[in-house]
C-alpha atoms as a PDB file:
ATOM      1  CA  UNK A   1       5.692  11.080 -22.818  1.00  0.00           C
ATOM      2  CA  UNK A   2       6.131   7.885 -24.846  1.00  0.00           C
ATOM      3  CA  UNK A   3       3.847   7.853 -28.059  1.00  0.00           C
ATOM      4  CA  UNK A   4       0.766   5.209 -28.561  1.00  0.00           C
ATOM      5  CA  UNK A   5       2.736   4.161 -31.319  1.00  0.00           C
ATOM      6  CA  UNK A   6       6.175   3.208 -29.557  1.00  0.00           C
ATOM      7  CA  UNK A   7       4.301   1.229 -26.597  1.00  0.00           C
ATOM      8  CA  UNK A   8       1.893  -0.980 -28.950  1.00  0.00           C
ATOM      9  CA  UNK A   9       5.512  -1.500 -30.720  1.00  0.00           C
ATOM     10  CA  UNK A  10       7.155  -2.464 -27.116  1.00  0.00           C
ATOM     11  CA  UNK A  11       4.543  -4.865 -26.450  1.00  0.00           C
ATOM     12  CA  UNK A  12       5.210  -6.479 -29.554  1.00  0.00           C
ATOM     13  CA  UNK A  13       8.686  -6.494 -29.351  1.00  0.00           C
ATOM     14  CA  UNK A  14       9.032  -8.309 -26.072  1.00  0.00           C
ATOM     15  CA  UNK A  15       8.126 -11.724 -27.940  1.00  0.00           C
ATOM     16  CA  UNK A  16       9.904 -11.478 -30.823  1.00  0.00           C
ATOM     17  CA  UNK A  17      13.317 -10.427 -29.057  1.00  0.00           C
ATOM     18  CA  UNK A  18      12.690 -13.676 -26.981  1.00  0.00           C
ATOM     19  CA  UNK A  19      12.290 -15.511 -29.680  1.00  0.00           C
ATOM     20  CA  UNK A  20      14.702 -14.536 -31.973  1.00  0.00           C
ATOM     21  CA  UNK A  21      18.238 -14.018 -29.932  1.00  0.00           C
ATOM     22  CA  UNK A  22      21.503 -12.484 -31.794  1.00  0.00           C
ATOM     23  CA  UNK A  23      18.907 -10.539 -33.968  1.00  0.00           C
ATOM     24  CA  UNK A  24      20.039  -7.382 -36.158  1.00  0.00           C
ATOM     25  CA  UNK A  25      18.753  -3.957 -35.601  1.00  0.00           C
ATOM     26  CA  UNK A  26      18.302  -3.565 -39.165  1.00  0.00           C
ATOM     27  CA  UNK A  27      15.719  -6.380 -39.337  1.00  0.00           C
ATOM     28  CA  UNK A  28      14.413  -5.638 -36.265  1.00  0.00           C
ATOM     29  CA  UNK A  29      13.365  -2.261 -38.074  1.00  0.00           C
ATOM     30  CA  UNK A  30      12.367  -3.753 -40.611  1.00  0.00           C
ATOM     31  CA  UNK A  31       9.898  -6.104 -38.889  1.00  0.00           C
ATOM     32  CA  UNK A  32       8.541  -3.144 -37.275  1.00  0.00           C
ATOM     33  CA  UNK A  33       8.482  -0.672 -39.705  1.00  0.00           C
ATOM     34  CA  UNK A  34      11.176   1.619 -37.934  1.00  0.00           C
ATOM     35  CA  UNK A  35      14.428   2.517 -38.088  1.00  0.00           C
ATOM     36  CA  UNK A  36      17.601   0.923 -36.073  1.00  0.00           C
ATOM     37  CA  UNK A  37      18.369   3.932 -33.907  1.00  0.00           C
ATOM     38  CA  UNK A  38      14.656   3.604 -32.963  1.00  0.00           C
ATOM     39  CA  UNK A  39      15.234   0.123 -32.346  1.00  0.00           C
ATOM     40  CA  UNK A  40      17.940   0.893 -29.904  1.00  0.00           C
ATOM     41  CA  UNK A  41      15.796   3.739 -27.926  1.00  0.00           C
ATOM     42  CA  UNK A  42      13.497   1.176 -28.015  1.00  0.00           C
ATOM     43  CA  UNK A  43      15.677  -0.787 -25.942  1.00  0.00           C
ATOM     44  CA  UNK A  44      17.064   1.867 -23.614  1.00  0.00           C
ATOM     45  CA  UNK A  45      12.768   1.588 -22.281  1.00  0.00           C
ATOM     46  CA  UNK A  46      12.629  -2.191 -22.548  1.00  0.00           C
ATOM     47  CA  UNK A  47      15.708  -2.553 -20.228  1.00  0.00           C
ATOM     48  CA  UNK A  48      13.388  -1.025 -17.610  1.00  0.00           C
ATOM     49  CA  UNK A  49      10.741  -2.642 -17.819  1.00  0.00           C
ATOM     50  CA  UNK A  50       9.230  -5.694 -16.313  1.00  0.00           C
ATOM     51  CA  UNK A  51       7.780  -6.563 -12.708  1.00  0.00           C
ATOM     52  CA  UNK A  52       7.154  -4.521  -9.913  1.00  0.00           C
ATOM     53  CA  UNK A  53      10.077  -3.921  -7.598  1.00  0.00           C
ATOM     54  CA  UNK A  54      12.800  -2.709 -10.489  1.00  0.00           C
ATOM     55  CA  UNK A  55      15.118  -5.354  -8.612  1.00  0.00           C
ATOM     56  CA  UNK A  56      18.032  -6.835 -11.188  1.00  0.00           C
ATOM     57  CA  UNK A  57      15.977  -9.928 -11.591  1.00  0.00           C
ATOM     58  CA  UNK A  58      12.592  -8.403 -12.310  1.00  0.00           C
ATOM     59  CA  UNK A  59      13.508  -6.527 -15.283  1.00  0.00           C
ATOM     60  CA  UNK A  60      14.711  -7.515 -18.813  1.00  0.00           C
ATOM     61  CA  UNK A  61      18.378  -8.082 -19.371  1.00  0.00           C
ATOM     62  CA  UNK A  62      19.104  -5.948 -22.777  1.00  0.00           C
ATOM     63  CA  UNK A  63      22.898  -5.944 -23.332  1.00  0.00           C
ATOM     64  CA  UNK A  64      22.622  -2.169 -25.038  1.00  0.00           C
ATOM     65  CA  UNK A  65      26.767  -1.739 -25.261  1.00  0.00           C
ATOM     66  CA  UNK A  66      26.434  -4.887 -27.353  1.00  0.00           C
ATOM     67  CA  UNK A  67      24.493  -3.234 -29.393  1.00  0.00           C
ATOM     68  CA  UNK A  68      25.585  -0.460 -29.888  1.00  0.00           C
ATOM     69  CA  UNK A  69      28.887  -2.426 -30.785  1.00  0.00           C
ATOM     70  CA  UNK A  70      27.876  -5.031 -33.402  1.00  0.00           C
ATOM     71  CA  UNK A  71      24.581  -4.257 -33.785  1.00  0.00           C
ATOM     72  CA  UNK A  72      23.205  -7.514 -32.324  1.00  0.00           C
ATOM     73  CA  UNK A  73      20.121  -7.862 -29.713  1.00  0.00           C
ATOM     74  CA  UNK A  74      20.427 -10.573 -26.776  1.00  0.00           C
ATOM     75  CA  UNK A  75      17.005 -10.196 -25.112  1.00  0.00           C
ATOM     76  CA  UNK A  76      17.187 -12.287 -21.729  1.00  0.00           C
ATOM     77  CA  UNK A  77      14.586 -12.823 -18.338  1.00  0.00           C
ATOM     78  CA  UNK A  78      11.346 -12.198 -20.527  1.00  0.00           C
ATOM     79  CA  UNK A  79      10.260 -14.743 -18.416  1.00  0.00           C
ATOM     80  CA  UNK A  80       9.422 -12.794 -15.601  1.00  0.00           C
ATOM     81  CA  UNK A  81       6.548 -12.318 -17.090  1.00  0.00           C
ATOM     82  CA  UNK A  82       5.169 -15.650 -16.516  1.00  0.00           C
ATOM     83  CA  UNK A  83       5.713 -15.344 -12.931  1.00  0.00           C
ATOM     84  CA  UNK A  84       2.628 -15.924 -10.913  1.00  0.00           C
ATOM     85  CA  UNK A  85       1.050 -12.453 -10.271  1.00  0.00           C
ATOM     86  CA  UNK A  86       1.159 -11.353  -5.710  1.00  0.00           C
ATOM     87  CA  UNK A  87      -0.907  -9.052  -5.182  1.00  0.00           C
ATOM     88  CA  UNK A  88      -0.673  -7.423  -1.509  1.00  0.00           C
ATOM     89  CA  UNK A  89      -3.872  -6.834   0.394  1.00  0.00           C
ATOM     90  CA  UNK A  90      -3.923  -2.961  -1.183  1.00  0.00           C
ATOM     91  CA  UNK A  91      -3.203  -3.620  -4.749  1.00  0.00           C
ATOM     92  CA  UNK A  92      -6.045  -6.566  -4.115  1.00  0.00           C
ATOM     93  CA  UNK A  93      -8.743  -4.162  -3.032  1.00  0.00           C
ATOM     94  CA  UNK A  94      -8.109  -1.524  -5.682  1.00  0.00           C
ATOM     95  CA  UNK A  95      -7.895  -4.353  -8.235  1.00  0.00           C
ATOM     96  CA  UNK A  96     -11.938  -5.463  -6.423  1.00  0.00           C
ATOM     97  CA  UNK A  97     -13.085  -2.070  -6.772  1.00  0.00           C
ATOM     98  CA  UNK A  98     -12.408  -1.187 -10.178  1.00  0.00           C
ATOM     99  CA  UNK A  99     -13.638  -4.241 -11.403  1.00  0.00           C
ATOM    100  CA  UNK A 100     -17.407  -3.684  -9.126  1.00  0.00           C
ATOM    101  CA  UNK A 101     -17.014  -0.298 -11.383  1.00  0.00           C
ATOM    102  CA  UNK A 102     -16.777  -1.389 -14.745  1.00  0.00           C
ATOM    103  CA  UNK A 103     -19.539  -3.871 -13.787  1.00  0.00           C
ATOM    104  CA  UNK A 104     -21.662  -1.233 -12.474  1.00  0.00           C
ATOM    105  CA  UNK A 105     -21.043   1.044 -15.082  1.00  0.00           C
ATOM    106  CA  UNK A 106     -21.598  -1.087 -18.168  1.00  0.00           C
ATOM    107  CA  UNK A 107     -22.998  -4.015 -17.070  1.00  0.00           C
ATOM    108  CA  UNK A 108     -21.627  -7.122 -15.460  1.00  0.00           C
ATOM    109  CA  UNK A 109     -20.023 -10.112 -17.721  1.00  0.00           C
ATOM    110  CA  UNK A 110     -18.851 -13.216 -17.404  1.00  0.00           C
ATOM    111  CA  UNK A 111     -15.318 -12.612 -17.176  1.00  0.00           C
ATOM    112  CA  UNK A 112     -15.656 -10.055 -14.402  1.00  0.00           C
ATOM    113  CA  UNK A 113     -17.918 -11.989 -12.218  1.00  0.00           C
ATOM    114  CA  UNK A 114     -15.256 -14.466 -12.413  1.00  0.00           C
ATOM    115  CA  UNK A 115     -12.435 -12.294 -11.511  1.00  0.00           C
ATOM    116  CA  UNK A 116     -14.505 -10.539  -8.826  1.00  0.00           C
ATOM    117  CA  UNK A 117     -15.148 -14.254  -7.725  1.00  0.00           C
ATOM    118  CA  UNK A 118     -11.445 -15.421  -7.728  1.00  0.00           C
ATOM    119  CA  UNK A 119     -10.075 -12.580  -5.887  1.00  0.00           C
ATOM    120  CA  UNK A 120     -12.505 -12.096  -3.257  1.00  0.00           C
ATOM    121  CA  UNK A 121     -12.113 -15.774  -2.449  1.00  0.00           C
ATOM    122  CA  UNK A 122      -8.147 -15.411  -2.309  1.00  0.00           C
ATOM    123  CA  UNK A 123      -8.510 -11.930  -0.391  1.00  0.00           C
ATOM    124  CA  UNK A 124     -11.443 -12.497   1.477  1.00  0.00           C
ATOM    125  CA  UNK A 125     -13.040  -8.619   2.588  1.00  0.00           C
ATOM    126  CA  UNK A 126      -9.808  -7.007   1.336  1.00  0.00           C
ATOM    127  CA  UNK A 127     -12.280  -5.398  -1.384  1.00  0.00           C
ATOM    128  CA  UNK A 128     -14.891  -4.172   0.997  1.00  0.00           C
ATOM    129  CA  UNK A 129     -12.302  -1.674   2.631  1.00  0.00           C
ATOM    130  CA  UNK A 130     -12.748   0.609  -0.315  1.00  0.00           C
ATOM    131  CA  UNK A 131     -16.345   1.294  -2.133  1.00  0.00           C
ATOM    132  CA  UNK A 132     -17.783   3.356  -5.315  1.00  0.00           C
ATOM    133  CA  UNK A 133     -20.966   3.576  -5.892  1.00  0.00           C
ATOM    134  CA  UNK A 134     -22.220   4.879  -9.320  1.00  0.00           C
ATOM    135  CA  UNK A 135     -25.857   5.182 -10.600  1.00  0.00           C
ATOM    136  CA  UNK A 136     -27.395   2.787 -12.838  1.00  0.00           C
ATOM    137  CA  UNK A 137     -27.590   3.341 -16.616  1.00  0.00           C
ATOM    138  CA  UNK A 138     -29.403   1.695 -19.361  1.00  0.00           C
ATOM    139  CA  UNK A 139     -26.934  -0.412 -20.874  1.00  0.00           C
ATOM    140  CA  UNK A 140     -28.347  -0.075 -24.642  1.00  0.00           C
ATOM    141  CA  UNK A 141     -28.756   3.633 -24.304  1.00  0.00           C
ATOM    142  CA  UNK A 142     -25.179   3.749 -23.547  1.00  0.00           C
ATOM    143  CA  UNK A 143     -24.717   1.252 -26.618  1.00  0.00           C
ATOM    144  CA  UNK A 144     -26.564   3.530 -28.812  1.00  0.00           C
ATOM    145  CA  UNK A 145     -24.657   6.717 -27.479  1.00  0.00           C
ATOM    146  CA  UNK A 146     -21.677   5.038 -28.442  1.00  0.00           C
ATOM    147  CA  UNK A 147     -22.536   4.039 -31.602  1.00  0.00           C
ATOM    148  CA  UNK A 148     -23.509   7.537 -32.778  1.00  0.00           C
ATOM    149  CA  UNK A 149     -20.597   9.499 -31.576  1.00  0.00           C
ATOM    150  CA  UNK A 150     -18.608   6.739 -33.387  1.00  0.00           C
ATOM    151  CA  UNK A 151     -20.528   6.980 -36.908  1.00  0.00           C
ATOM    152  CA  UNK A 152     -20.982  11.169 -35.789  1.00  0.00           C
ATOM    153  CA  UNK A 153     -24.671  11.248 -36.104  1.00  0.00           C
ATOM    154  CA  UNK A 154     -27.359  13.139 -34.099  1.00  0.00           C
ATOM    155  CA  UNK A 155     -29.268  11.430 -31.410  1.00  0.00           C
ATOM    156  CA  UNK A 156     -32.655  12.713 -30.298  1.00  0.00           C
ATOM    157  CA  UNK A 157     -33.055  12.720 -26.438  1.00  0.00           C
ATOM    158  CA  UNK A 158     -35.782  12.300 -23.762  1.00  0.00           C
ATOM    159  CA  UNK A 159     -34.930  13.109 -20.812  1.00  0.00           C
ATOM    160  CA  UNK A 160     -36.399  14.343 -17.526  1.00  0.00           C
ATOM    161  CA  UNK A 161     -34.747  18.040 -15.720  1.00  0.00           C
ATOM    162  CA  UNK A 162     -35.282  18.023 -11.694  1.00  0.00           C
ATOM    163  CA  UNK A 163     -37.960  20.724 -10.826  1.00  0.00           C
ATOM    164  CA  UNK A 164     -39.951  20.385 -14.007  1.00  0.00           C
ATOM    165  CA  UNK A 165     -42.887  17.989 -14.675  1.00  0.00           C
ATOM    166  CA  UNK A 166     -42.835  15.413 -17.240  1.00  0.00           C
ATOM    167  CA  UNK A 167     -39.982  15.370 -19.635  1.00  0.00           C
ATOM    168  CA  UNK A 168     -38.071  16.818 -22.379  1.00  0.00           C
ATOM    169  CA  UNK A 169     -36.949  16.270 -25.645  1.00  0.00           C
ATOM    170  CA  UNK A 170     -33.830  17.653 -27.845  1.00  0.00           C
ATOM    171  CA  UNK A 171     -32.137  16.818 -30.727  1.00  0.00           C
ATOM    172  CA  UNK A 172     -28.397  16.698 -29.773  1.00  0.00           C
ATOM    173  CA  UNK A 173     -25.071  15.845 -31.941  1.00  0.00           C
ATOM    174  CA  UNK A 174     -23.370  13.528 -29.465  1.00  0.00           C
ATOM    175  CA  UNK A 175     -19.874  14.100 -28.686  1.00  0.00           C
ATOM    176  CA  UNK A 176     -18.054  12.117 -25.642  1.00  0.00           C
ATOM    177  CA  UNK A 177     -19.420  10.065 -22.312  1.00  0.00           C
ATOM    178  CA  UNK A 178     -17.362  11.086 -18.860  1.00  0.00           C
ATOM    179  CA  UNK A 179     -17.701   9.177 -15.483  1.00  0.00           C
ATOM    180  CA  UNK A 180     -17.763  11.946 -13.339  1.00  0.00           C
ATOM    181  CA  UNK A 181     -18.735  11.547  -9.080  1.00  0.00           C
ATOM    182  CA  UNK A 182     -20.309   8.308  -9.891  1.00  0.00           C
ATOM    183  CA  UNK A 183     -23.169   9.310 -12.795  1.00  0.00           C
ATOM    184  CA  UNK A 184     -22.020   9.009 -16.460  1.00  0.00           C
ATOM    185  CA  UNK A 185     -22.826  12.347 -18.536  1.00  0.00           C
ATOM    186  CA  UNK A 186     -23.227  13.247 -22.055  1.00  0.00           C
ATOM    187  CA  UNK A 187     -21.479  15.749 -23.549  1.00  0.00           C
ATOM    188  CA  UNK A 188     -23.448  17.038 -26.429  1.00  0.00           C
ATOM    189  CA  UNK A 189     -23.910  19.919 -29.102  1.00  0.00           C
ATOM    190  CA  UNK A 190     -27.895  21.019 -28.002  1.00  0.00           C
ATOM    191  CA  UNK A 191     -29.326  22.236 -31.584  1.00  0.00           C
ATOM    192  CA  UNK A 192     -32.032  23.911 -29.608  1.00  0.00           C
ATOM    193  CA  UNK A 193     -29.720  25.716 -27.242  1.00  0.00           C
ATOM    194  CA  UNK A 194     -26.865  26.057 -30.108  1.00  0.00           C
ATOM    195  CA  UNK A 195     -24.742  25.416 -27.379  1.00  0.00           C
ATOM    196  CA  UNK A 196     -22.554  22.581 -25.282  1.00  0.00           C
ATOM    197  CA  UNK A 197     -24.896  21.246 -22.799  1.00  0.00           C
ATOM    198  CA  UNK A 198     -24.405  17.967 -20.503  1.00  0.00           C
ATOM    199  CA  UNK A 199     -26.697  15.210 -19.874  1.00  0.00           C
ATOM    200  CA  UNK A 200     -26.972  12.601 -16.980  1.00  0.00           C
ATOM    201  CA  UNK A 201     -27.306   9.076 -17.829  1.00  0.00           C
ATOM    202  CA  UNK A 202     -29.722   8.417 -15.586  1.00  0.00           C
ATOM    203  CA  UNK A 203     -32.199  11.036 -16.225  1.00  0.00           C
ATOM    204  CA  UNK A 204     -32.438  10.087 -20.051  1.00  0.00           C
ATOM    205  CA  UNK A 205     -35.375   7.975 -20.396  1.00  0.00           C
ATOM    206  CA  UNK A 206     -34.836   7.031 -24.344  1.00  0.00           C
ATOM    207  CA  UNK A 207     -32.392   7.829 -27.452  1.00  0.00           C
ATOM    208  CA  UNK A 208     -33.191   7.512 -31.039  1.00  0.00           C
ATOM    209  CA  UNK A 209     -30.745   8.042 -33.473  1.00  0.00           C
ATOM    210  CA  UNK A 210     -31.458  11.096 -36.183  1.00  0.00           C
ATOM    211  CA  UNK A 211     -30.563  10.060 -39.573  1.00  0.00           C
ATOM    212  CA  UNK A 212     -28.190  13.238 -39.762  1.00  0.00           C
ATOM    213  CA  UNK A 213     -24.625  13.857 -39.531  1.00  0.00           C
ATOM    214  CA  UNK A 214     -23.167  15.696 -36.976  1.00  0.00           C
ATOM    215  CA  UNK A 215     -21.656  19.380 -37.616  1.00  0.00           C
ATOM    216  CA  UNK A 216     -18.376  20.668 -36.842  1.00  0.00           C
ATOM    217  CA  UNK A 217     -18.360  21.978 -33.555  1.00  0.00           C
ATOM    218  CA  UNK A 218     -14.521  21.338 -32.533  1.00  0.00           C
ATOM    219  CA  UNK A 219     -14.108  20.326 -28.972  1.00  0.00           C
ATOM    220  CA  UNK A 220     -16.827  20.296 -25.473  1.00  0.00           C
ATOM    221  CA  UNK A 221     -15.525  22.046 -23.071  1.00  0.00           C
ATOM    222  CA  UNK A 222     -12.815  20.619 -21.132  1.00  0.00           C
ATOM    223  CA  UNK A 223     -13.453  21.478 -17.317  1.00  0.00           C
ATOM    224  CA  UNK A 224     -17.232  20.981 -17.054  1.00  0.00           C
ATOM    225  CA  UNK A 225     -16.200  19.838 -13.500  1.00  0.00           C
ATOM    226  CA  UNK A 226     -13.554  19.265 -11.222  1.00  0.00           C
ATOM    227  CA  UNK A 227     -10.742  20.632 -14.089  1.00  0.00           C
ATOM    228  CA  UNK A 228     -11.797  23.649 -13.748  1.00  0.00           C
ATOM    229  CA  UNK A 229     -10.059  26.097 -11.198  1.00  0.00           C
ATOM    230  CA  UNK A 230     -12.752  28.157 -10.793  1.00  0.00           C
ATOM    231  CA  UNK A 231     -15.346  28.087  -8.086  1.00  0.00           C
ATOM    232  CA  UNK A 232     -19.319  29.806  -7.955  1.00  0.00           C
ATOM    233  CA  UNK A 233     -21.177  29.510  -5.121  1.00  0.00           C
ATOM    234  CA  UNK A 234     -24.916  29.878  -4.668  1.00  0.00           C
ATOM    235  CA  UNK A 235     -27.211  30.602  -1.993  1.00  0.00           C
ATOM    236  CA  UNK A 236     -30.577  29.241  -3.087  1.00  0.00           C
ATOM    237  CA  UNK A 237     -34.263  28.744  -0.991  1.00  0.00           C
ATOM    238  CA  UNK A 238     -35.421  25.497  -0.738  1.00  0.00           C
ATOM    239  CA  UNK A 239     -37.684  25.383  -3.926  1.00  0.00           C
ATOM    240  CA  UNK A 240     -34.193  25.355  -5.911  1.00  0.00           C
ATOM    241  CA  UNK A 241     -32.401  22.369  -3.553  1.00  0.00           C
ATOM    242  CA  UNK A 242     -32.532  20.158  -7.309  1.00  0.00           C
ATOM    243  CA  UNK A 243     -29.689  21.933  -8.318  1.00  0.00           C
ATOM    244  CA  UNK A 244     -27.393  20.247  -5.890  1.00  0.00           C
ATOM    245  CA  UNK A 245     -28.789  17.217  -7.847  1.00  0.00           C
ATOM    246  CA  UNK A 246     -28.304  17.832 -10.939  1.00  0.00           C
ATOM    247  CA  UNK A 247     -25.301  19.517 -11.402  1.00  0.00           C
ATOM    248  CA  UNK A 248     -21.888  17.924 -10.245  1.00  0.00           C
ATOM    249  CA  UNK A 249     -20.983  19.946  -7.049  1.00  0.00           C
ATOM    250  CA  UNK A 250     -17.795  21.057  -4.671  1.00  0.00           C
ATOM    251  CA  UNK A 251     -19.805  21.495  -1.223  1.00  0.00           C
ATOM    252  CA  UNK A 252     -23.446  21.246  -0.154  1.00  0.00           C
ATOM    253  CA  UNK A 253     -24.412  22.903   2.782  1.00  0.00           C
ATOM    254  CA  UNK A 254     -28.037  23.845   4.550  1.00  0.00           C
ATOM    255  CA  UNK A 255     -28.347  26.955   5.967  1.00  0.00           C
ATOM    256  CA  UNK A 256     -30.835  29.236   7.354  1.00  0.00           C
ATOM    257  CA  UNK A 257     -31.967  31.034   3.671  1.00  0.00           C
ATOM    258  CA  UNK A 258     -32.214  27.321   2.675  1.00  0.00           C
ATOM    259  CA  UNK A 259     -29.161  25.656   0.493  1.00  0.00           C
ATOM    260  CA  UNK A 260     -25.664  26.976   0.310  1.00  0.00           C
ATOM    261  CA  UNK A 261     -23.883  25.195  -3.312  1.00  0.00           C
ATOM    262  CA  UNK A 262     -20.233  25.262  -4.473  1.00  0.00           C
ATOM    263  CA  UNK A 263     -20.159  24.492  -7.866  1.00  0.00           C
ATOM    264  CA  UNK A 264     -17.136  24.306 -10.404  1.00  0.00           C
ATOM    265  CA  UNK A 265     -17.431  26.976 -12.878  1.00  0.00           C
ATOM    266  CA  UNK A 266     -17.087  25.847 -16.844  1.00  0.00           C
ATOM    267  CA  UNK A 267     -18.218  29.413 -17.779  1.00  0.00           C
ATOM    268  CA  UNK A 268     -19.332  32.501 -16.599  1.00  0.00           C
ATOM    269  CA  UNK A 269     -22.059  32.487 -19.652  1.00  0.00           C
ATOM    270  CA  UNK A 270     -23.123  28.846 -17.774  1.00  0.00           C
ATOM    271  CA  UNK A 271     -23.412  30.549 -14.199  1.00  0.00           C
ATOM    272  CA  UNK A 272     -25.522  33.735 -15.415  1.00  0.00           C
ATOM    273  CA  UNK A 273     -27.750  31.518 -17.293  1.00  0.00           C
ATOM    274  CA  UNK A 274     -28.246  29.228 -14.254  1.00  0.00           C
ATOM    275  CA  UNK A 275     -28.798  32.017 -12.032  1.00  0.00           C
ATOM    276  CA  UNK A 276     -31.415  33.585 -14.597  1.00  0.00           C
ATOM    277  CA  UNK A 277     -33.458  30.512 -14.451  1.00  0.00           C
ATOM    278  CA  UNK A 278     -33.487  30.385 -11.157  1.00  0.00           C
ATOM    279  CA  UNK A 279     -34.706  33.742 -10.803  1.00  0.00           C
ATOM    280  CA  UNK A 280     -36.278  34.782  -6.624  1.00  0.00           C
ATOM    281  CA  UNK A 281     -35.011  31.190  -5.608  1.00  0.00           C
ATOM    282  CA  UNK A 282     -31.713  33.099  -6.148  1.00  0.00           C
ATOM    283  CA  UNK A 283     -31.025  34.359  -2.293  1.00  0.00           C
ATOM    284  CA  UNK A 284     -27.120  35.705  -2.902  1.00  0.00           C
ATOM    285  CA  UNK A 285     -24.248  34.851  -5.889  1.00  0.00           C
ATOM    286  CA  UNK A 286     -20.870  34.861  -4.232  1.00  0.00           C
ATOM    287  CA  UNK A 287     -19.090  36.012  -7.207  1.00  0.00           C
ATOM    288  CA  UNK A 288     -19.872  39.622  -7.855  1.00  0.00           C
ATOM    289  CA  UNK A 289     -18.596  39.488 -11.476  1.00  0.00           C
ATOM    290  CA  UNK A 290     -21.436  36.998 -12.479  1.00  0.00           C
ATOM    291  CA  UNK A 291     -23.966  38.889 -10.256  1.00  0.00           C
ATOM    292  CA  UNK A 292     -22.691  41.720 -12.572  1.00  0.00           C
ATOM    293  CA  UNK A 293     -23.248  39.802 -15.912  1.00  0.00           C
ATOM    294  CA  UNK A 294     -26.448  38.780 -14.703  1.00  0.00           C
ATOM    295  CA  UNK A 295     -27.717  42.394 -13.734  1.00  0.00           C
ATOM    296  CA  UNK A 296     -26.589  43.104 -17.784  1.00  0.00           C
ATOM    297  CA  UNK A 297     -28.175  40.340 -19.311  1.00  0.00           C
ATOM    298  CA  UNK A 298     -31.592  40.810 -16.680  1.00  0.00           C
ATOM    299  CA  UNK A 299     -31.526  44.532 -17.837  1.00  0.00           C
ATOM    300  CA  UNK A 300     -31.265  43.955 -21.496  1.00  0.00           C
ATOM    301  CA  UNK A 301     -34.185  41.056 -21.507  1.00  0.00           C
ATOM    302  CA  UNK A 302     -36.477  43.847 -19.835  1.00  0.00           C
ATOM    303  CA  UNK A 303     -35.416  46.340 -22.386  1.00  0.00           C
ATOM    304  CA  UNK A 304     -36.794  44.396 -24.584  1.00  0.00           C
ATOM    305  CA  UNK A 305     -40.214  44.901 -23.696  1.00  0.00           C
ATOM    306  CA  UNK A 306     -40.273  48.424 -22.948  1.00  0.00           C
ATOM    307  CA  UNK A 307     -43.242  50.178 -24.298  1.00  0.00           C
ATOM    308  CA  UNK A 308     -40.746  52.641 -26.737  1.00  0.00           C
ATOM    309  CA  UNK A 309     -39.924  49.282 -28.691  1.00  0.00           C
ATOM    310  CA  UNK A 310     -43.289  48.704 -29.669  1.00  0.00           C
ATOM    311  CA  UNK A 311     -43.512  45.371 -27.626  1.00  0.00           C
ATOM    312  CA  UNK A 312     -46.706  44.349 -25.240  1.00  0.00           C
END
């Protein structure tokens, strides 16, 4: 995989090799803060890149042999580059969609009503093959997510959780936003849970930023959703049919008992808590080693409150 560095060094490259034919490796290097034999696998890329198509005339002409020879860089057909950009009717509707996302997702602009304008008017309904629809977020509480987990400060959230009245509030250190289904999420450190938790967009109804840095807490987890291989599935009554709202899902199914949910599985300390908090609404857990873990934890909370441990 090609480094961040050696493509932002590419990109530069391109114009100055255009500009400056019969040009040393050496100062090439130099320019860019490299080395010469970097400079030539530099080339080896450039001299496949360019349009679409990888046909002789869409790519650059590098002369690497001369190179390699004398140490001299002829950098020739740049100028496909210029050429006016065809899109077929595919690449045009892909190109339409993404751009009603971004617009959707952070707000619409200028530029992108412009584009959006421009191509629709060249490809006519091309765009409305294809459609993604994503819920609505606020775009300064997105603005002021941003800003924390940039600057690594705590946020304090208000939010409302499907099946409870009124709202909530926690005081979270903010760590990453993720597009996931169509609804943006937060992924955040919960100080009162003193665990990963994530947050829907659209269910937050305000953030204020806590004038307190963020703790250590190395990385969220990395297959809150569809990464992750494993599967739970939950038979619930209809009491507990939010959960196929809240919580990104695989398969959603009625059935007699009331709602049948595939979910993917980030944890198996995430499914037995779920399942605990759902409590009788719970009709059957198709993975017996969380209906185990759950029978453990259930046993140990009622331990708790046995009359030999001087509780009640």
């Amino acid at each position: 995989m090609r480094s961040k560095e050696q493509l932002a060094r590419l990109l530069r490259m391109v114009p100055y090799l255009s500009a400056n034919q019969g040009v040393t490796t050496a100062k090439v290097a130099e320019v860019f803060g490299t080395t010469p034999r970097q400079v030539i696998r530099d080339l080896e890329v450039l001299q496949f890149c360019g349009l679409p198509g990888g046909m002789y005339d869409d790519l650059f002409d590098v002369d690497i042999e001369g190179v390699r020879e004398d140490g001299h860089i002829f950098f020739r057909n740049a100028d496909v580059l210029s050429r006016p950009l065809r899109l077929r009717p595919a690449e045009a509707a892909s190109l339409i969609t993404a751009l009603q996302l971004v617009a959707d997702i952070a707000g619409e602009t200028d530029a992108a009503s412009s584009a959006l304008a421009k191509l629709t008017d060249a490809f006519g309904d091309e765009g409305t093959r294809l459609s993604v629809t994503v819920a609505a977020t606020d775009p300064q509480q997105r603005a002021a997510l941003t800003a924390a987990i940039n600057a690594h400060s705590a946020v304090e959230l208000t939010y409302r959780t499907p099946g409870r009245p009124g709202t909530s509030q926690a005081i979270v250190e903010p760590a990453r936003l993720r597009l996931v289904d169509g609804f943006t999420y937060l992924d955040a450190w919960s100080r009162p849970r003193d665990a990963w938790r994530s947050y829907r967009l659209d269910r937050i109804e305000s953030v204020e930023v806590v004038d307190d840095r963020v703790s250590e807490r190395g990385e969220p987890p990395s297959a809150w959703f569809g990464e992750s291989e494993a599967r739970l599935t939950l038979t619930v009554k209809p009491a507990a049919r939010w959960i196929a709202e809240y919580y990104p899902t695989l398969a959603v199914e009625d059935v007699e008992e009331g709602l049948r949910v595939t979910f993917p599985l980030a944890s198996q300390a995430w499914a037995a808590g779920l399942v605990l908090r759902l409590g009788d609404d719970v009709v059957e857990v198709g993975d017996p080693e969380i209906a185990a873990v759950v029978r453990r934890r259930a046993a140990a909370a009622l331990a708790l409150y046995e009359p030999s441990n001087g509780v009640g």
